[in-house]
N, C-alpha and C. Protein backbone atom coordinates (compact mmCIF):
# COMPACT_ATOMS: atom_id res chain seq x y z
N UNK A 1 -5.96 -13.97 15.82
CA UNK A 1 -5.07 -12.94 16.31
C UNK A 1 -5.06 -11.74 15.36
N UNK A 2 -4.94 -12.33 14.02
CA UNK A 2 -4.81 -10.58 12.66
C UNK A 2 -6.39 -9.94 13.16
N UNK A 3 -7.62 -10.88 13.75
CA UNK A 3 -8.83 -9.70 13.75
C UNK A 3 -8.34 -8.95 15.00
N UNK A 4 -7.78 -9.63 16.23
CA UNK A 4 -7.64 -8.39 17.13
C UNK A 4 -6.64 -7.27 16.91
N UNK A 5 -5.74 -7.71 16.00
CA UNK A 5 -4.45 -6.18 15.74
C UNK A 5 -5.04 -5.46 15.10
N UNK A 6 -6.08 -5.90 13.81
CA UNK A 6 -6.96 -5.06 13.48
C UNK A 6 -7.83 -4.25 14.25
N UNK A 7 -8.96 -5.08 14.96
CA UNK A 7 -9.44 -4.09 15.69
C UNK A 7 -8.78 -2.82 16.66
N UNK A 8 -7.72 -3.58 17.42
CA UNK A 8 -6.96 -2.70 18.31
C UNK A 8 -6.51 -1.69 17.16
N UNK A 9 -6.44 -1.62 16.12
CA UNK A 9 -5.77 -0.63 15.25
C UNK A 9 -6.95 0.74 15.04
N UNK A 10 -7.86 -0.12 14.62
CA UNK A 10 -8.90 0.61 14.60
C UNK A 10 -9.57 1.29 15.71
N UNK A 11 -9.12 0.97 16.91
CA UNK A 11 -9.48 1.97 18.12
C UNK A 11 -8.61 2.83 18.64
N UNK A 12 -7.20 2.65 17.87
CA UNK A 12 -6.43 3.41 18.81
C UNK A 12 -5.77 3.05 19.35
N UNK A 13 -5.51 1.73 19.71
CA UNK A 13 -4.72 0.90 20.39
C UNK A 13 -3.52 0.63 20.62
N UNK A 14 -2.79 0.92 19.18
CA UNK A 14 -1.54 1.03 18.83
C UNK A 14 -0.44 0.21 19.36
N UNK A 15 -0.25 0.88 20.76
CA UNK A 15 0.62 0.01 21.79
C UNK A 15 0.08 -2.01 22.23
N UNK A 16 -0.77 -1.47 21.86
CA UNK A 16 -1.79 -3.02 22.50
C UNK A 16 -1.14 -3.55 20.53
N UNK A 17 -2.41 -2.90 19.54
CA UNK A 17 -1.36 -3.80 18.66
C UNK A 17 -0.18 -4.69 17.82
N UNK A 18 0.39 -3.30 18.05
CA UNK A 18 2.19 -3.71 18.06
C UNK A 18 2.70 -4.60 19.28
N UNK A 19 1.88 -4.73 20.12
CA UNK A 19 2.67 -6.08 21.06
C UNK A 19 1.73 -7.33 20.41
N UNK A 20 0.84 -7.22 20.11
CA UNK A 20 -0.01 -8.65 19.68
C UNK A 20 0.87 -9.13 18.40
N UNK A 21 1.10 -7.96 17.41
CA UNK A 21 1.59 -8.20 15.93
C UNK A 21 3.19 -8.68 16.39
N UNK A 22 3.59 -8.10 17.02
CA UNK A 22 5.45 -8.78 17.63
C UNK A 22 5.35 -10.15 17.96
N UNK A 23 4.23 -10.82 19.32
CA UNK A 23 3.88 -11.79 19.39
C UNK A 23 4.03 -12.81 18.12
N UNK A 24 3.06 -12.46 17.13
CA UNK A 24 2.85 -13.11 16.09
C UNK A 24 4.05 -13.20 15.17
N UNK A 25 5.08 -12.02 14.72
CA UNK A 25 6.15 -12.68 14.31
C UNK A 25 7.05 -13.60 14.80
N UNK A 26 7.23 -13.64 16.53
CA UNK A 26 8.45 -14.29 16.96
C UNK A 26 7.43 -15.56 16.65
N UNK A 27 6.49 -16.30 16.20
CA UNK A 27 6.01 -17.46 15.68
C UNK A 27 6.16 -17.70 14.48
N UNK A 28 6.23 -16.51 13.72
CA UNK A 28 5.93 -16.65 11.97
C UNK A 28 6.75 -15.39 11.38
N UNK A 29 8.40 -15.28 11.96
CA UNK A 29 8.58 -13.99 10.94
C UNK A 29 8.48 -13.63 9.73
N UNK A 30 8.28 -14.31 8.40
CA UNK A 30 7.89 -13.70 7.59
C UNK A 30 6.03 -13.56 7.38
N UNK A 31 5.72 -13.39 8.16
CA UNK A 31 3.84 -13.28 8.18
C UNK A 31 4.08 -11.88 7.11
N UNK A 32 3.23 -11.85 6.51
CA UNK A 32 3.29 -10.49 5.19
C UNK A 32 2.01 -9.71 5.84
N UNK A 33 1.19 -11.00 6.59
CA UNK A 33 -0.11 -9.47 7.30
C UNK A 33 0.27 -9.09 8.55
N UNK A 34 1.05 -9.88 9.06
CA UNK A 34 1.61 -9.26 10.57
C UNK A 34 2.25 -7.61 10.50
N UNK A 35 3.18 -8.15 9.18
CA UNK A 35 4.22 -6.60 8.92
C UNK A 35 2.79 -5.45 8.31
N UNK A 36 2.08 -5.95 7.61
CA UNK A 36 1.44 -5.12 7.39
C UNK A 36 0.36 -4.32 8.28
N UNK A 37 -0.04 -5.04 9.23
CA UNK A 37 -0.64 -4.53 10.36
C UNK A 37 -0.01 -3.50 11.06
N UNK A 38 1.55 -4.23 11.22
CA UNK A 38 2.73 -3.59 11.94
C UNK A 38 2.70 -2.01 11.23
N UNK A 39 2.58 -1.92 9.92
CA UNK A 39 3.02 -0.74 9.02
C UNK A 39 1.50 -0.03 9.42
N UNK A 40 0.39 -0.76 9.61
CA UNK A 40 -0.47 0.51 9.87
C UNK A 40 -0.75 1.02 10.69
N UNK A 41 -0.47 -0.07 12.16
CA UNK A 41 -0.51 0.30 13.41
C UNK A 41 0.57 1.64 13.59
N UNK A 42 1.70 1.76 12.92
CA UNK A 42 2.60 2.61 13.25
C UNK A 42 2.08 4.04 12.25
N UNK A 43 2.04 3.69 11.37
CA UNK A 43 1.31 4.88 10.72
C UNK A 43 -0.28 5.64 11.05
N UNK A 44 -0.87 5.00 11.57
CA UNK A 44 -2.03 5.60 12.66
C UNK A 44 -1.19 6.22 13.92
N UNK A 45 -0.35 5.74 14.09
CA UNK A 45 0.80 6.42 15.32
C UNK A 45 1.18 7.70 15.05
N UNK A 46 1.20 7.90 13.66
CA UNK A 46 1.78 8.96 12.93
C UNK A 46 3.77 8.67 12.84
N UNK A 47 3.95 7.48 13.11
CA UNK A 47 5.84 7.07 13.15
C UNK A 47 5.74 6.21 11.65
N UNK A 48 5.84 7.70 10.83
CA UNK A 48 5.60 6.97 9.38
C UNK A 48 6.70 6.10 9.04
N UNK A 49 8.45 6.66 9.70
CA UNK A 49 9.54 5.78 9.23
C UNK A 49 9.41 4.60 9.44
N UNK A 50 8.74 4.16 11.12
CA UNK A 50 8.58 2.87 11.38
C UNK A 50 7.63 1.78 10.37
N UNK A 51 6.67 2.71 10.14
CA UNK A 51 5.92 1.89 9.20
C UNK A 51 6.04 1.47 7.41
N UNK A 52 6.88 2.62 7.29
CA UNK A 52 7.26 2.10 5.85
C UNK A 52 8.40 0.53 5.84
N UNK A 53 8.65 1.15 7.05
CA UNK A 53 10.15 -0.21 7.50
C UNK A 53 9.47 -1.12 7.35
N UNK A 54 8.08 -1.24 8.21
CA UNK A 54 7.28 -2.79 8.14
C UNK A 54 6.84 -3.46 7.18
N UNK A 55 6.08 -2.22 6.17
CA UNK A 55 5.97 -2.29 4.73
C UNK A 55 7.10 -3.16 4.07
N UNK A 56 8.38 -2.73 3.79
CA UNK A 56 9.26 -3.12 2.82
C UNK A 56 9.80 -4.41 3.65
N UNK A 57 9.77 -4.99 4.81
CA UNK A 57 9.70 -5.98 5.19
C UNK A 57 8.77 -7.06 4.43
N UNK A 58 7.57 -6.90 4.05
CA UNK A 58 7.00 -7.48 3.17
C UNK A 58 7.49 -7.77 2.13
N UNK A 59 7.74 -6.44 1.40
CA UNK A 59 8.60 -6.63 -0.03
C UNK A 59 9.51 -7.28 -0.08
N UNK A 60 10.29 -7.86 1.29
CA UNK A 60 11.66 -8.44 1.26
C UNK A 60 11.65 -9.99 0.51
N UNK A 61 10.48 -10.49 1.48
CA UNK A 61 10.11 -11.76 0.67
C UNK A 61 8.97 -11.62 -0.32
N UNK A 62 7.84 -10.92 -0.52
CA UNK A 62 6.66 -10.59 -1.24
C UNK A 62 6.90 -9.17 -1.90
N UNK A 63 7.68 -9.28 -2.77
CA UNK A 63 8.14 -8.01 -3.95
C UNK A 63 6.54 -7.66 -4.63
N UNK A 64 6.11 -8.57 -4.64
CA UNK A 64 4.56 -7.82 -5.67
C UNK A 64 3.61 -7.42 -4.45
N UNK A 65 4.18 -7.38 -3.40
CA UNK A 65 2.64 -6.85 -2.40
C UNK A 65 2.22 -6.12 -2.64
N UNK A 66 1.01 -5.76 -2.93
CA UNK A 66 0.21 -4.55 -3.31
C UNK A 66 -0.18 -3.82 -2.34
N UNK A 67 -0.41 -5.05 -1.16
CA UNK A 67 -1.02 -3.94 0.41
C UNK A 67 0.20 -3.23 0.74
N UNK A 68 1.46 -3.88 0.92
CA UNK A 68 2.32 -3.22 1.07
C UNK A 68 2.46 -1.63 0.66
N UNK A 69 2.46 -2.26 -0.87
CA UNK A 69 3.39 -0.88 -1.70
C UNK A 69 2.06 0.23 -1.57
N UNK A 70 1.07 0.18 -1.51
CA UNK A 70 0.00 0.89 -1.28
C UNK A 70 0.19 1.37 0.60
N UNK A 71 0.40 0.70 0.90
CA UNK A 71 1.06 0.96 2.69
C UNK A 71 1.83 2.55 2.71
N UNK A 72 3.34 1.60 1.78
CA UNK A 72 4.55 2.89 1.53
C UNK A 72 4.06 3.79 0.86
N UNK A 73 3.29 3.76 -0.40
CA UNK A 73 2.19 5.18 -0.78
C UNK A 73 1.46 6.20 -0.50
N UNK A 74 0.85 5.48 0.45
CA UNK A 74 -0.09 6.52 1.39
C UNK A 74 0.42 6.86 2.83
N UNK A 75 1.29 5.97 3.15
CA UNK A 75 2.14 6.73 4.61
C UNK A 75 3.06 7.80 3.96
N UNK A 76 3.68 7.55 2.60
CA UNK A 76 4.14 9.03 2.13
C UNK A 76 3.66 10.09 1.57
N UNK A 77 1.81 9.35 1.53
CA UNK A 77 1.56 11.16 1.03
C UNK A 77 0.34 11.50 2.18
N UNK A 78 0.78 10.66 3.54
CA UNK A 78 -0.18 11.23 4.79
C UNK A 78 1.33 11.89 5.39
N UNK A 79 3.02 12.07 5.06
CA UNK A 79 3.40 12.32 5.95
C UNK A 79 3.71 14.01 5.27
N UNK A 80 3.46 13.93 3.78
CA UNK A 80 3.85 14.93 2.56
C UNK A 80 4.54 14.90 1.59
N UNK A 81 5.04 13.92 1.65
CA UNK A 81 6.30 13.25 0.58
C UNK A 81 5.41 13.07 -0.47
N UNK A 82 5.10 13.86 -1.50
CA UNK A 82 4.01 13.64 -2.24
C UNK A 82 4.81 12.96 -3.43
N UNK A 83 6.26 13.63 -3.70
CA UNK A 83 7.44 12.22 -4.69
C UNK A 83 6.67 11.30 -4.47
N UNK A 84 7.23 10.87 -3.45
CA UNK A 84 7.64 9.47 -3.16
C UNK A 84 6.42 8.63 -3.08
N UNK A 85 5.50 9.66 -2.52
CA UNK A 85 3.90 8.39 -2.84
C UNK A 85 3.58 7.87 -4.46
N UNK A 86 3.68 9.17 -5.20
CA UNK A 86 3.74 9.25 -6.46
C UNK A 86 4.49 8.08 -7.31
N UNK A 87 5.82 8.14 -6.95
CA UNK A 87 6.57 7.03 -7.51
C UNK A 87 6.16 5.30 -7.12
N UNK A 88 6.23 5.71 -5.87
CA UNK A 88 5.68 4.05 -5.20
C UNK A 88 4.14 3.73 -6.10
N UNK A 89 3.36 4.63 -5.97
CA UNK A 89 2.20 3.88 -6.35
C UNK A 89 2.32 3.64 -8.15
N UNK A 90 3.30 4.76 -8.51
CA UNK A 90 3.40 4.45 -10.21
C UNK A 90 4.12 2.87 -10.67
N UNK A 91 5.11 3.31 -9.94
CA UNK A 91 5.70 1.72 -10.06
C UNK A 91 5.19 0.52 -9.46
N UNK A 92 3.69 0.41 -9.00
CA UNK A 92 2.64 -0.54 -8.15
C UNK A 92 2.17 -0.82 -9.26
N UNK A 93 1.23 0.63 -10.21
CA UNK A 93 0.68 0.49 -10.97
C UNK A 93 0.73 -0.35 -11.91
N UNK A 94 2.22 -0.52 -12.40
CA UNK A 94 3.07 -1.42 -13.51
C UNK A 94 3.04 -2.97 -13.84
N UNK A 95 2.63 -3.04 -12.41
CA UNK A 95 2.31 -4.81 -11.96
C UNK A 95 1.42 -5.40 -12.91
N UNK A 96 1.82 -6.34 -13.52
CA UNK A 96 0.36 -7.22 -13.98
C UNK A 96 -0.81 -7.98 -13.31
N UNK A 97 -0.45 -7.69 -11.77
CA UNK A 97 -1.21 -7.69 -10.61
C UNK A 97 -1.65 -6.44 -9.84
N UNK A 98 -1.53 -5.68 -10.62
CA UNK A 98 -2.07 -4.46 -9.64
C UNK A 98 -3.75 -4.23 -9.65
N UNK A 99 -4.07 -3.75 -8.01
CA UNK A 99 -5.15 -4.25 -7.99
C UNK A 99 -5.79 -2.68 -8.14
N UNK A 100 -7.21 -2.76 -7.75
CA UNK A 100 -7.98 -1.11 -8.53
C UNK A 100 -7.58 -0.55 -6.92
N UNK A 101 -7.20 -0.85 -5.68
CA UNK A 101 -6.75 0.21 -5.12
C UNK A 101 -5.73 0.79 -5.12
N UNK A 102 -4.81 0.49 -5.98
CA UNK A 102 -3.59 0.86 -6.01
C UNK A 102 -3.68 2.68 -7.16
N UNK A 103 -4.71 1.92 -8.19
CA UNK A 103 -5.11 3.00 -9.39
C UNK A 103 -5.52 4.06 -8.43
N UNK A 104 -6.39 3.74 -7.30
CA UNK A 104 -7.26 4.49 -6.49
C UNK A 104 -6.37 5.78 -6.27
N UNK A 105 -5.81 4.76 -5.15
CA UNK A 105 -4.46 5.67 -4.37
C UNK A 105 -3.84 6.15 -5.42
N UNK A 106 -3.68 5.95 -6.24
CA UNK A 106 -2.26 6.98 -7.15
C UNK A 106 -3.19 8.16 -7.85
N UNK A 107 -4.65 7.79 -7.79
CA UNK A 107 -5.27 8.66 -8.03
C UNK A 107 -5.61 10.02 -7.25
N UNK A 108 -5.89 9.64 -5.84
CA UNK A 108 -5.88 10.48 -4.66
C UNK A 108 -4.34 11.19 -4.55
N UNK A 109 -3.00 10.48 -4.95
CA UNK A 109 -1.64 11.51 -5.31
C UNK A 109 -1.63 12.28 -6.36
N UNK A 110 -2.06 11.63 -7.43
CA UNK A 110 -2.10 12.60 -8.30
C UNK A 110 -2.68 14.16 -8.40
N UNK A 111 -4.23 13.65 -7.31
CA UNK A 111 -4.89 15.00 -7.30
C UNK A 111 -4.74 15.62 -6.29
N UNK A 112 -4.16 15.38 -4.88
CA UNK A 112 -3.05 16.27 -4.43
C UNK A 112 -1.56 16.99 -5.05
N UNK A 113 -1.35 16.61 -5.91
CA UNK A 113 -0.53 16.88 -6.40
C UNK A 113 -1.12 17.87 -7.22
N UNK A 114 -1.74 18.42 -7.63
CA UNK A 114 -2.85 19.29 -8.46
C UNK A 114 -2.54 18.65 -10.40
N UNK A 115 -2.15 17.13 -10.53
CA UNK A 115 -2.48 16.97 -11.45
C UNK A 115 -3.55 16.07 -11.82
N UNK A 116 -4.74 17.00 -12.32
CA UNK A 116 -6.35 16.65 -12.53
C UNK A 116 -6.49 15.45 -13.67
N UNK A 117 -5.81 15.79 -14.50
CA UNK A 117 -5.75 14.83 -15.76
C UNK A 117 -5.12 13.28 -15.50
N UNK A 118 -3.94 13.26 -14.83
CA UNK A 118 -3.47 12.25 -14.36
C UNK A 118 -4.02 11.26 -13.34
N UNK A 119 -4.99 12.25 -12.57
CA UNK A 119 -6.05 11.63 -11.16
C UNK A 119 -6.91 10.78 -11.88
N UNK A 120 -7.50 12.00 -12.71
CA UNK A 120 -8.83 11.34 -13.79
C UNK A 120 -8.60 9.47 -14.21
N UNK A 121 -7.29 10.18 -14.79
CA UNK A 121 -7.02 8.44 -15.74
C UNK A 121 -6.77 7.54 -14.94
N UNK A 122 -6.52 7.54 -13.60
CA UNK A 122 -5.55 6.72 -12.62
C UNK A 122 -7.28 6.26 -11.95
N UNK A 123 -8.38 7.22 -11.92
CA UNK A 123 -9.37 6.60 -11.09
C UNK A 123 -10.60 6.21 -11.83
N UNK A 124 -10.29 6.05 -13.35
CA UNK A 124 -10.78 5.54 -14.52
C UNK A 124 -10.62 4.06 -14.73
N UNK A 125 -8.63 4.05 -14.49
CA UNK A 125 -8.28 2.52 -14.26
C UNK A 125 -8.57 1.87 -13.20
N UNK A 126 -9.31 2.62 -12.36
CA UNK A 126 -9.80 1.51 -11.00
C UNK A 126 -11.21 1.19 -11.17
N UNK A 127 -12.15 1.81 -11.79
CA UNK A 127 -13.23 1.73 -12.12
C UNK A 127 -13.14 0.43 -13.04
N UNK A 128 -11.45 0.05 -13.75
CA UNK A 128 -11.81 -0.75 -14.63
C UNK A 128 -11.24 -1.98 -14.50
N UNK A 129 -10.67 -3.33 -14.86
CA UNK A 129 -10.40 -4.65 -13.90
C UNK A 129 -8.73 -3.65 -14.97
N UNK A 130 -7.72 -3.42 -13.36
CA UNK A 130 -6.96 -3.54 -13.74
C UNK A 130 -5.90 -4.38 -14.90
N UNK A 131 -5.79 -5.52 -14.39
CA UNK A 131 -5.68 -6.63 -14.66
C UNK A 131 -5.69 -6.76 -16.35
N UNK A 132 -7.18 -6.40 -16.45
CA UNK A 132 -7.34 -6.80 -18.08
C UNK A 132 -6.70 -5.53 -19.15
N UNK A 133 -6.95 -4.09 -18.23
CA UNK A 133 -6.14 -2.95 -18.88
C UNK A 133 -4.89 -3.33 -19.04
N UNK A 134 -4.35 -3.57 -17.71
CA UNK A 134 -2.84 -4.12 -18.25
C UNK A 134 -2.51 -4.97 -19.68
N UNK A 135 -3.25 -6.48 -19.76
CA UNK A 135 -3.35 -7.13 -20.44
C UNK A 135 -3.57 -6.77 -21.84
N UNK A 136 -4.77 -5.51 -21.95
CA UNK A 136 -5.11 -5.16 -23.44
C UNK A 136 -3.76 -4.64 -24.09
N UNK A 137 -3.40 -3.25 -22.91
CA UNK A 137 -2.64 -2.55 -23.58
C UNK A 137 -0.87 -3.66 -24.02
N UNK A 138 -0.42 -4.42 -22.84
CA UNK A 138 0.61 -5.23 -23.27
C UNK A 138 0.03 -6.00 -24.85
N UNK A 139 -1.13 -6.51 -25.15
CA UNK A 139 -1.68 -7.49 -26.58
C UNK A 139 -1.51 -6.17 -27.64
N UNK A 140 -1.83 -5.14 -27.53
CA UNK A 140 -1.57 -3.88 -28.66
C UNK A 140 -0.62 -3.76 -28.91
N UNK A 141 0.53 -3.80 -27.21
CA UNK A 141 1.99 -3.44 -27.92
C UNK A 141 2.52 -4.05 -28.84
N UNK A 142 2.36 -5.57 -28.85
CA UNK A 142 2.72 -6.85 -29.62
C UNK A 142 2.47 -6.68 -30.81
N UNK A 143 1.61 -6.04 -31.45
CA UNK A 143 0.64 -5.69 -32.85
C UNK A 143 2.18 -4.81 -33.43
């Protein structure tokens, strides 16, 4: 069922997906890819409120989602809220799970945002295993 909401997402479908992805919660409401489908199907809609809603539905039970918080990131800097993408993806970044698309995306805000230096470093850390950057720099602080 998640490959057809996908596909239907990917064609346009929208209406067709959001009834398949509804389907699938009244079986499994906390599904974390259902809501997330839900959040992109609506944001290809361009009904960014709806989709951040679906987003933080995730977060409700799955606080570290990365697809999520990368969801609420880029539906706020496809709607202009360039804050608020900014903040979401900074505070993604922070995770000791954050993954290199998250660096990505905060990189693509940053350089809408016209800060070049901040893009740079943000798509430096995706080039690099998040994960272990995190890790180095937390083992230095300790020093």
């Amino acid at each position: 069922m998640r490959a057809r909401q996908r596909r239907q997402t990917r064609l346009g479908l929208h209406a067709e997906a959001l009834q398949q992805i509804d389907l699938a919660l009244q079986t499994k409401r906390s599904d974390a890819d259902a809501y997330n489908n839900r959040g992109n199907a609506y944001s290809n809609k361009k009904d960014y409120d709806s989709a951040i809603a679906a987003y933080n539905e995730v977060l409700k039970t799955d606080p570290n989602n990365d697809k999520a918080k990368i969801g609420i990131g880029m539906t706020n800097l496809e709607k202009g809220d360039l804050d608020a993408a900014e903040k979401t993806l900074q505070d993604a970044s922070q995770s000791l799970s954050a993954t290199r698309e998250v660096y990505y995306d905060l990189g693509e805000v940053e350089f809408a945002k016209g800060k070049n230096d901040e893009a740079t470093k943000a798509f430096t850390a995706a080039k690099a295993d998040p994960r272990m950057v995190k890790a180095g720099t937390l083992w230095l602080q300790s020093l």
